[in-house]
Protein backbone atom coordinates (compact mmCIF):
# COMPACT_ATOMS: atom_id res chain seq x y z
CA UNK A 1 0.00 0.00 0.00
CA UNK A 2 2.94 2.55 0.97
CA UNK A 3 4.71 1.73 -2.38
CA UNK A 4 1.28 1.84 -4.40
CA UNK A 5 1.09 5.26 -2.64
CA UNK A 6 4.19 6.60 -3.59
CA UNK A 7 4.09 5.89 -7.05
CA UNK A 8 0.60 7.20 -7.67
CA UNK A 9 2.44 10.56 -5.89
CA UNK A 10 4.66 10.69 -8.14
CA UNK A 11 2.39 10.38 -10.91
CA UNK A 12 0.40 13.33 -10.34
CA UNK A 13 3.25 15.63 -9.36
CA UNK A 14 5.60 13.77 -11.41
CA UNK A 15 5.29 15.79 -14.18
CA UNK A 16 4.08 19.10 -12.43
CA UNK A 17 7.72 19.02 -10.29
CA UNK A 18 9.40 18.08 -13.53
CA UNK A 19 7.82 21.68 -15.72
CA UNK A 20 8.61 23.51 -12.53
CA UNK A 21 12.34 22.73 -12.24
CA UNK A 22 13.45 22.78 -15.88
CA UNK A 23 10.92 25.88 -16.72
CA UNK A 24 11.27 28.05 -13.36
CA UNK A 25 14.07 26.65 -11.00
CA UNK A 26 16.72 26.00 -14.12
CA UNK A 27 16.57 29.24 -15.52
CA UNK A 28 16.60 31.23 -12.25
CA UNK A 29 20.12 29.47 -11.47
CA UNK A 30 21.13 29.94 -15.17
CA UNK A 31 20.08 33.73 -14.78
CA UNK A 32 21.98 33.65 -11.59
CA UNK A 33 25.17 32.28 -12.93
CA UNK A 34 25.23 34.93 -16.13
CA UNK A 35 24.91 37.63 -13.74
CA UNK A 36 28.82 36.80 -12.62
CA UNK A 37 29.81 36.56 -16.71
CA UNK A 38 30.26 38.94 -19.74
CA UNK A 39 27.32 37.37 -22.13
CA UNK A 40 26.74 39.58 -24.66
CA UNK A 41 24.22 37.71 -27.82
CA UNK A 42 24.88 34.58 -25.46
CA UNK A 43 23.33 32.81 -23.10
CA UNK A 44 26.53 30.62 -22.48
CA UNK A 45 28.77 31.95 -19.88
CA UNK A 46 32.37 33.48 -21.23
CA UNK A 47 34.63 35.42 -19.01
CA UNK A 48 33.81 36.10 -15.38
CA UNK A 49 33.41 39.63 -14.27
CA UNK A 50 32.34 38.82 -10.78
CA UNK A 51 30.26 41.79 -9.45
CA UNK A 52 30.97 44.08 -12.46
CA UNK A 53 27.44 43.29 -14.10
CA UNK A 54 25.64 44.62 -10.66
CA UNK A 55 27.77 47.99 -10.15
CA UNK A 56 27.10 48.77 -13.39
CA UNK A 57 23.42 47.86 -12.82
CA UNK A 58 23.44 49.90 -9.47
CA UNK A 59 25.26 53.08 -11.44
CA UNK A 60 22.81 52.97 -14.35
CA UNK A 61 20.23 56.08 -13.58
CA UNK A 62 17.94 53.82 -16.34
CA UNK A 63 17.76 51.69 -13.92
CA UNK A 64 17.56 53.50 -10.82
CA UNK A 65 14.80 55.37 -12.52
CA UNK A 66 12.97 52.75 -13.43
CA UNK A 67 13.33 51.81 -9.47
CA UNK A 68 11.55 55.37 -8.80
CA UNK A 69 8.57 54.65 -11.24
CA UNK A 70 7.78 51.56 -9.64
CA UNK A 71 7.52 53.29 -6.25
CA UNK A 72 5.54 56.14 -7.99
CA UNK A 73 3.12 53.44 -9.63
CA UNK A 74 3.13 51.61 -6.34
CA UNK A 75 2.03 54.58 -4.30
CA UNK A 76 -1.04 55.02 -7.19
CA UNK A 77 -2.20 50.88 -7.45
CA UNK A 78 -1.70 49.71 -4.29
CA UNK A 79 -4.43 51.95 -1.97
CA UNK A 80 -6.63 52.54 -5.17
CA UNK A 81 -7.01 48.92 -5.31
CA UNK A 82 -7.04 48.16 -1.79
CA UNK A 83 -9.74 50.52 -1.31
CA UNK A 84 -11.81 49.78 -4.44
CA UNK A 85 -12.00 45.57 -3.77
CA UNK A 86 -12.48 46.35 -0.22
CA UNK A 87 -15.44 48.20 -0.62
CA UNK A 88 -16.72 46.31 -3.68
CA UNK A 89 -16.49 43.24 -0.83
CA UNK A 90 -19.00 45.37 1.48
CA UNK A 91 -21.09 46.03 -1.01
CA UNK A 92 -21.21 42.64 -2.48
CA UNK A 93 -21.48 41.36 0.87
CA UNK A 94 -24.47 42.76 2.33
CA UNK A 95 -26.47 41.35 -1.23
CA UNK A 96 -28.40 38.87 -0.77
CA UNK A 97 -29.58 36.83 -3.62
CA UNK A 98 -27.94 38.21 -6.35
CA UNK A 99 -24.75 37.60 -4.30
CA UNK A 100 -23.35 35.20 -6.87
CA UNK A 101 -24.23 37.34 -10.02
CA UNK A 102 -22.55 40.16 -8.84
CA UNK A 103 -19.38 38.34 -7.55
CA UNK A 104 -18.91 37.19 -11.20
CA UNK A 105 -19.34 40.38 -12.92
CA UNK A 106 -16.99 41.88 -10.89
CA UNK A 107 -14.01 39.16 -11.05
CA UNK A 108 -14.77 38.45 -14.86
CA UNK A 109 -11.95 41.17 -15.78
CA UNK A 110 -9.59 38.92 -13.84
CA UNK A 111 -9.59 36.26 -16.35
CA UNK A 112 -9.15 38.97 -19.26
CA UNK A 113 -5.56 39.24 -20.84
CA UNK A 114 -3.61 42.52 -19.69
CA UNK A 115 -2.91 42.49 -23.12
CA UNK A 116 -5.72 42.72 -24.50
CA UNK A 117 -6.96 45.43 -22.01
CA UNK A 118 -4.50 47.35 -22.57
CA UNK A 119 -5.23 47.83 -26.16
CA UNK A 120 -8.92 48.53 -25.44
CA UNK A 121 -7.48 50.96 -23.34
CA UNK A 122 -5.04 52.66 -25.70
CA UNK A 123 -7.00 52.28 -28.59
CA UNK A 124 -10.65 53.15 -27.70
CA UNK A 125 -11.10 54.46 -24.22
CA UNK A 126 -7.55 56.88 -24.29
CA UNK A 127 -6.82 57.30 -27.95
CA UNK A 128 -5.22 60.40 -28.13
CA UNK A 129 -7.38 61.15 -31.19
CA UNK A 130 -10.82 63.15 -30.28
CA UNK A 131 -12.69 60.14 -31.43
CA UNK A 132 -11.39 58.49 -28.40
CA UNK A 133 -14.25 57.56 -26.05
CA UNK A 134 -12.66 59.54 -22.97
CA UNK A 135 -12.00 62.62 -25.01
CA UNK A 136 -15.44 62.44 -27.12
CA UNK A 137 -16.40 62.88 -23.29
CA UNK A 138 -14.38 66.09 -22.92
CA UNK A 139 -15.38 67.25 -26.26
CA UNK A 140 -19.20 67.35 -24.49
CA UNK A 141 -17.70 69.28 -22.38
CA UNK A 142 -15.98 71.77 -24.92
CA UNK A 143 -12.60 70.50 -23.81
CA UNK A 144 -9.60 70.04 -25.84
CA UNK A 145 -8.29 66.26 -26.94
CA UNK A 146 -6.19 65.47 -24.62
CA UNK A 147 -2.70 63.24 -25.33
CA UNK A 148 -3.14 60.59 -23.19
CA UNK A 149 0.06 58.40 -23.61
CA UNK A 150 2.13 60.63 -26.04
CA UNK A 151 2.96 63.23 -23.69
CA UNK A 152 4.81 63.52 -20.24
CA UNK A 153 4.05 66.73 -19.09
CA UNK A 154 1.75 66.95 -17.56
CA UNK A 155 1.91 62.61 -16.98
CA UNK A 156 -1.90 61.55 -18.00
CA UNK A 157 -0.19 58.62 -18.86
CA UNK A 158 -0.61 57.23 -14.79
CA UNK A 159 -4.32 57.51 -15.15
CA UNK A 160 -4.67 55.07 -18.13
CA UNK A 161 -1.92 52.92 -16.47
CA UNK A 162 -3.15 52.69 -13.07
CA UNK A 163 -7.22 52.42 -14.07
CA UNK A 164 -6.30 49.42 -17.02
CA UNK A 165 -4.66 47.61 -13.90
CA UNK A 166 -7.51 48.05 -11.33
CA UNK A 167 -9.97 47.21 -13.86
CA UNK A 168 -8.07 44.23 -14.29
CA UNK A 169 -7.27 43.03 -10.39
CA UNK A 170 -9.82 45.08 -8.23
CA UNK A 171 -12.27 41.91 -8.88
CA UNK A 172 -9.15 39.54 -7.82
CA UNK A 173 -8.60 40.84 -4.54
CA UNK A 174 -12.93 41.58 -4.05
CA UNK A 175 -13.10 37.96 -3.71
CA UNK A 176 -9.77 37.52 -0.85
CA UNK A 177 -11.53 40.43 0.88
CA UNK A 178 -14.75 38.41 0.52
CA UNK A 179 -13.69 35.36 2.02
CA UNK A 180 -12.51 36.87 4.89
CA UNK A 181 -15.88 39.14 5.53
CA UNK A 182 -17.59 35.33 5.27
CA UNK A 183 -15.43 34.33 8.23
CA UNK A 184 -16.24 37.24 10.47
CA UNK A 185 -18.48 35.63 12.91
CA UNK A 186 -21.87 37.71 13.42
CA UNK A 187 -21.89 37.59 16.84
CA UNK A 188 -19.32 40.71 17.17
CA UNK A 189 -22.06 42.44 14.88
CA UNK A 190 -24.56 41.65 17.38
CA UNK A 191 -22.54 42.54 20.73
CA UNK A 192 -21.68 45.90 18.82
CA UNK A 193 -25.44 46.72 18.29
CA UNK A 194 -26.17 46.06 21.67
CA UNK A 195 -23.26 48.21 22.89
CA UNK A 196 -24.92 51.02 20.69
CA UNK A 197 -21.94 50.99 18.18
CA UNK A 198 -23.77 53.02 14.98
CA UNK A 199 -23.54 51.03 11.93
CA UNK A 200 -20.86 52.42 9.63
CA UNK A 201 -17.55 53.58 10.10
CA UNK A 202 -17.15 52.77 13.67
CA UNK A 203 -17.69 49.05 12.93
CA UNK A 204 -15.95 49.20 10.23
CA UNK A 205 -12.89 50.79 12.16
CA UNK A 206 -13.30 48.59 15.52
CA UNK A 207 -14.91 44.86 14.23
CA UNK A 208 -14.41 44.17 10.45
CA UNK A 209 -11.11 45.74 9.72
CA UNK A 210 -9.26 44.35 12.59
CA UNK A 211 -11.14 41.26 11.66
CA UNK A 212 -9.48 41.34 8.00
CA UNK A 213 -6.30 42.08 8.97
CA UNK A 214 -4.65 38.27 8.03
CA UNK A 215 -6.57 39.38 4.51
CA UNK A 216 -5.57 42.88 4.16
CA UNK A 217 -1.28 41.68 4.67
CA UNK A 218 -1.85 39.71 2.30
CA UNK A 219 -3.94 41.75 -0.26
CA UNK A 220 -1.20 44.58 0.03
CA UNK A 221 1.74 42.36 0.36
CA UNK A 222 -0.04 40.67 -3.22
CA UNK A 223 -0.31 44.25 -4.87
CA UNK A 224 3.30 45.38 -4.10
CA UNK A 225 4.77 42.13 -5.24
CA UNK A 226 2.51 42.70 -8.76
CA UNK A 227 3.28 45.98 -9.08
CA UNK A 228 7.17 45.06 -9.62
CA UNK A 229 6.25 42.75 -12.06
CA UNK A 230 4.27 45.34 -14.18
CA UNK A 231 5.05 45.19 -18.10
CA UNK A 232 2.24 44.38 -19.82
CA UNK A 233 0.06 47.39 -19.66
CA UNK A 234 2.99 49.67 -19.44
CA UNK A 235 4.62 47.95 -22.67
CA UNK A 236 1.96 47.65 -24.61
CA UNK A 237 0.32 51.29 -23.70
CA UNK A 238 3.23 53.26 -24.06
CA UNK A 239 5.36 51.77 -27.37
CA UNK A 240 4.36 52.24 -30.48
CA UNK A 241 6.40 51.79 -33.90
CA UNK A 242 9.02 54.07 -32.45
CA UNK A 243 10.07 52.26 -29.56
CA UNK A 244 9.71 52.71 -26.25
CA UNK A 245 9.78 55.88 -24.25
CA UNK A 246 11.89 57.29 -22.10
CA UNK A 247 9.66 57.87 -19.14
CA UNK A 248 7.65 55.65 -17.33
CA UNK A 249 9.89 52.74 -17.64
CA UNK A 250 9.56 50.08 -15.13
CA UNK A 251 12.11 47.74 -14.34
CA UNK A 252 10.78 44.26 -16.00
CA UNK A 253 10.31 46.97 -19.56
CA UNK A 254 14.00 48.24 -18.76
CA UNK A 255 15.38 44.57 -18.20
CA UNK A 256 13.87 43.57 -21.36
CA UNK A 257 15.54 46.27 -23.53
CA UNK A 258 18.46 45.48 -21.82
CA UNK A 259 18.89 41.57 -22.12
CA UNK A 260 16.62 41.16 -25.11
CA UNK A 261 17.37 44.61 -27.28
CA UNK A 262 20.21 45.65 -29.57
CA UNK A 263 22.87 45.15 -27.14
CA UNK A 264 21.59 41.78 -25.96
CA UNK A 265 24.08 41.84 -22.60
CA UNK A 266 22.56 39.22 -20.80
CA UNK A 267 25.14 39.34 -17.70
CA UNK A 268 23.91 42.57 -17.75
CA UNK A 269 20.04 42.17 -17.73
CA UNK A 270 20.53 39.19 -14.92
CA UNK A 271 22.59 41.11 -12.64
CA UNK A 272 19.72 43.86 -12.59
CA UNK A 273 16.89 40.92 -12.63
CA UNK A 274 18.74 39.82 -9.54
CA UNK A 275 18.98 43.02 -7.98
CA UNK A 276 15.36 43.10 -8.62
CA UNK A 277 14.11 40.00 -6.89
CA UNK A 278 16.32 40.92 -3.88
CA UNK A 279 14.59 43.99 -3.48
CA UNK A 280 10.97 42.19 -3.90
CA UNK A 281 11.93 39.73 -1.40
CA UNK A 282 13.89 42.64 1.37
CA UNK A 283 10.15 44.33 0.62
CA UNK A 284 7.97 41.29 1.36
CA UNK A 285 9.68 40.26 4.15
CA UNK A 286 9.68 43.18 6.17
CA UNK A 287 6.27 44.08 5.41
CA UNK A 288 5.57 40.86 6.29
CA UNK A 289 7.59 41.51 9.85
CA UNK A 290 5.67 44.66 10.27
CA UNK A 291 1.95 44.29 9.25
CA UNK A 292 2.09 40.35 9.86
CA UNK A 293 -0.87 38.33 11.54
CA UNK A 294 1.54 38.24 14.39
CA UNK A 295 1.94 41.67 15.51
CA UNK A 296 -1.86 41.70 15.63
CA UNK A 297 -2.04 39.31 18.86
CA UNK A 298 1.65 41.55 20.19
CA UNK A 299 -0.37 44.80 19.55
CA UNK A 300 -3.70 43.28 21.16
């Protein structure tokens, strides 16, 4: 029975383990390795340069700027769509039998390709032409067209990035917050009305959101961790025929032109991909040290 076990284990994750190690573990440790190695059109490593690849990284302002719009996208996504699932949760929440319908319209755009959204958003909603929906609004208006992704002063560009993205993950993180309202037993509720706590804000403050907190870590600690990996939407907005921009680079667009453009210095492009997932991992852990489930039961 124990060996019949094993090998019907090893069946089902067989194949599962064996994707994950030559498609995710393999080239992390190959990516590793080039960062220590001149590999320029290669992905063979040549001559060691030991730590070379990451003080030129670190000394790039590309890159360092592309460090500073990732915070500045970060500061935009990350309370927008914290705030906009949470409520969307409350609201959805206190439905009753339409509960289901509702929870599916709102996590549908989750399954949509952020490729595909972003065109719909850079080709209908924020054309830059005035037959673009949002400026046809304006135009009602008597407003001018405005240049939504062409121009970077003043930066319009951060409203159609940032509303393509919440669009895209506000449903997402509607159903975590969900889940967690579910679990909230209605008893607090109850001892609250008794205790003449007003329905609102101060239960909100005092019973669910202290409730949520295991939810919320993990909603923002989701959001932050997303919002390094951002390329889609920002690629596919903000290129055109031309190239890419200057501005509004994040670092996954910057680490592409770097590894996979005309230079092709793939030391190069690892030693900043490194950099990056230290930083992503220095981030996550401390928030998780700071705004863990843990410090809930210190601070209580």
């Amino acid at each position: 029975m124990r060996r019949g076990g094993a090998l019907w284990f090893w069946v089902f994750v067989g194949p599962f383990a064996l994707g994950l190690a030559l498609f995710t573990y393999v080239p992390l440790l190959w990516s590793l390795a080039l960062s220590f190695f001149d590999a320029r059109n290669t992905v063979t490593p040549t001559h060691f340069v030991g730590l070379a690849n990451y003080t030129a990284m670190l000394r790039d302002d590309a890159f360092t700027d592309s460090l500073w719009t990732f915070l500045v996208f970060t500061a935009f996504i990350v309370p927008v769509t914290y705030g906009c699932s949470l409520g969307l949760a409350l609201m959805v929440n206190r439905v009753g039998r339409a509960q289901a319908f509702f929870r599916s319209v709102f996590f549908l755009p989750a399954a949509c390709s952020y490729v595909v959204a972003a065109l719909v958003w850079k080709m209908s909603i924020f054309s830059g032409v005035r037959f673009g929906l949002a400026n046809t609004v304006l135009g009602w208006f008597g407003a001018d067209p405005v240049a939504w992704l062409s121009a970077p002063d003043p930066p319009w560009y951060w409203l159609v990035v940032v509303t393509v993205r919440l669009w895209l993950q506000a449903g997402f993180y509607m159903i975590l917050f969900l889940a967690g309202l579910q679990r909230i037993d209605p008893v607090l509720y109850e001892a609250a009305a008794v205790d003449g706590a007003r329905p609102g804000w101060t239960v909100l403050r005092h019973i669910t959101l202290p409730q949520l907190r295991a939810t919320s870590v993990a909603v923002v600690l989701l959001l932050v961790v997303n919002a390094f990996q951002a390329f889609d939407e920002f690629y596919n907005l903000l290129s055109d025929a031309r190239g890419y921009p200057p501005y509004a680079r994040p670092p996954l667009v910057y680490l592409y032109y770097t590894a996979l453009g005309q230079g092709q210095d793939l030391g190069l492009g690892s030693a900043g991909a490194v950099i990056l997932a230290l930083v992503i991992a220095v981030v996550a852990v401390g928030q998780a040290r700071w705004l863990g489930p843990g410090r809930a039961g210190r601070d209580g």
